[in-house]
Protein backbone atom coordinates (compact mmCIF):
# COMPACT_ATOMS: atom_id res chain seq x y z
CA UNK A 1 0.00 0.00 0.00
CA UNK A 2 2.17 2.97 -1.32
CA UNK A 3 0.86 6.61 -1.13
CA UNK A 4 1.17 8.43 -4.14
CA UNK A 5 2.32 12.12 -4.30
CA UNK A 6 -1.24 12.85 -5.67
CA UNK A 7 -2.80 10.87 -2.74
CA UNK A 8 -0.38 12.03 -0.22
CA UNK A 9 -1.22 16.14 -1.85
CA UNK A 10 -4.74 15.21 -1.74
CA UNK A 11 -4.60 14.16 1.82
CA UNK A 12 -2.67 17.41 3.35
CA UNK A 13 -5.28 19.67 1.17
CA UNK A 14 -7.82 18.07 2.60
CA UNK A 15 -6.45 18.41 6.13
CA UNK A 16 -5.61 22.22 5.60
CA UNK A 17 -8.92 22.71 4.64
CA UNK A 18 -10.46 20.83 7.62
CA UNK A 19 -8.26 23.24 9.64
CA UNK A 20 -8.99 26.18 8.31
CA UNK A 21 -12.78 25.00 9.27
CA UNK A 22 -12.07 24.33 12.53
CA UNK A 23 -10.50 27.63 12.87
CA UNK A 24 -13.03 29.83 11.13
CA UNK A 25 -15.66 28.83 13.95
CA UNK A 26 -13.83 29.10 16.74
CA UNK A 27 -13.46 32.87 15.98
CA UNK A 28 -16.81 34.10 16.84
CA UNK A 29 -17.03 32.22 20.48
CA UNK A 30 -13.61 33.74 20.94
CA UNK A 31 -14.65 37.10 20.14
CA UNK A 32 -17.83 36.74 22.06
CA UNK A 33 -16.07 35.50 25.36
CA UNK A 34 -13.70 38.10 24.86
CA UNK A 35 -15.74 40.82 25.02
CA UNK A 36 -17.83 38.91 27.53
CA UNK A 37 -15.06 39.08 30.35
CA UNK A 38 -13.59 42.76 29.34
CA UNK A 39 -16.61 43.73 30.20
CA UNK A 40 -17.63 41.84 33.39
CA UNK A 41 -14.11 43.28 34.45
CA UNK A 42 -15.14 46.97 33.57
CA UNK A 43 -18.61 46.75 35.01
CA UNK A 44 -16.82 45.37 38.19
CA UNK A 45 -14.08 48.33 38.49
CA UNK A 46 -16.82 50.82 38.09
CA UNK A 47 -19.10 49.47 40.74
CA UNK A 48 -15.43 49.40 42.74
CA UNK A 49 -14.81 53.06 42.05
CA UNK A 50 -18.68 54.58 41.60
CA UNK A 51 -19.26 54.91 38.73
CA UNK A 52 -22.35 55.46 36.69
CA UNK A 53 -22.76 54.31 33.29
CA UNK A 54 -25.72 54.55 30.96
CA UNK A 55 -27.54 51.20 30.84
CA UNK A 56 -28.08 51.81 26.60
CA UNK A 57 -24.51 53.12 25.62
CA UNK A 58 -22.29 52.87 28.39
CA UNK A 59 -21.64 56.95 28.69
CA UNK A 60 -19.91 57.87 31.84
CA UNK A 61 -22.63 59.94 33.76
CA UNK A 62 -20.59 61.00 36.94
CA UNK A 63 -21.03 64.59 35.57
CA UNK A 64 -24.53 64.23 33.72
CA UNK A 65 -27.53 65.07 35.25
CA UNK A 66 -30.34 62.00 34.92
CA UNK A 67 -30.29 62.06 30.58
CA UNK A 68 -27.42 60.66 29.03
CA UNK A 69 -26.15 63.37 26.49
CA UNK A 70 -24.82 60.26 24.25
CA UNK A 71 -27.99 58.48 23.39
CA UNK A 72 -30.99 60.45 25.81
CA UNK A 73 -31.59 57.33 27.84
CA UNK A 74 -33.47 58.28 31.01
CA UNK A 75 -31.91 56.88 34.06
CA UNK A 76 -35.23 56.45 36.39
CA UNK A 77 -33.19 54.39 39.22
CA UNK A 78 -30.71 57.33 39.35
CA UNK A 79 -33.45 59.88 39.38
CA UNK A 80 -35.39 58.21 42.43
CA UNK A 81 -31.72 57.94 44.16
CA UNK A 82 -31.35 61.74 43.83
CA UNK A 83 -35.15 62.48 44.85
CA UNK A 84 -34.77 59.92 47.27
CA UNK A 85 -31.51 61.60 49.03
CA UNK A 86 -32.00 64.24 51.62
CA UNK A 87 -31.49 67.94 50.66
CA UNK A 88 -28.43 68.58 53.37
CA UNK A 89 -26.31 65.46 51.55
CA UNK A 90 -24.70 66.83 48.77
């Protein structure tokens, strides 16, 4: 049982191919976990440092009143946090 060279060709194009396959779909759960954990890891530095982000874009609103000027989400559970605080806390 000899291999020809066409065989033997045949064989290797066949296993490029099947790795190239392999390869293609692995990119998307890659990307997907990815972006997954960078941000789990942001969401969990922000909470550590307080900060607010817009629930729609992510927009930093430490400086924003209850709209976010990126997108005009309304942030209701910030609003009843700041009607909800006592006027001498500032």
């Amino acid at each position: 049982m000899s291999v020809t060279l066409a065989e033997d060709a045949f064989q290797f194009a066949v296993a490029i191919v099947g790795l190239i396959a392999i390869a293609a779909t692995c990119v998307l759960p890659v990307l997907f976990l990815t972006l997954r954990i960078r941000d789990i890891v942001r969401r969990a530095r922000d909470q550590a440092h307080g900060v607010q982000r817009c629930a729609k874009c992510g927009y930093d609103l430490r400086s924003s009143g209850n709209r976010c000027p990126e997108c005009g989400a309304w942030d209701a559970e910030r609003n009843e946090r700041v009607r909800m605080k006592p006027a001498s806390e500032d």
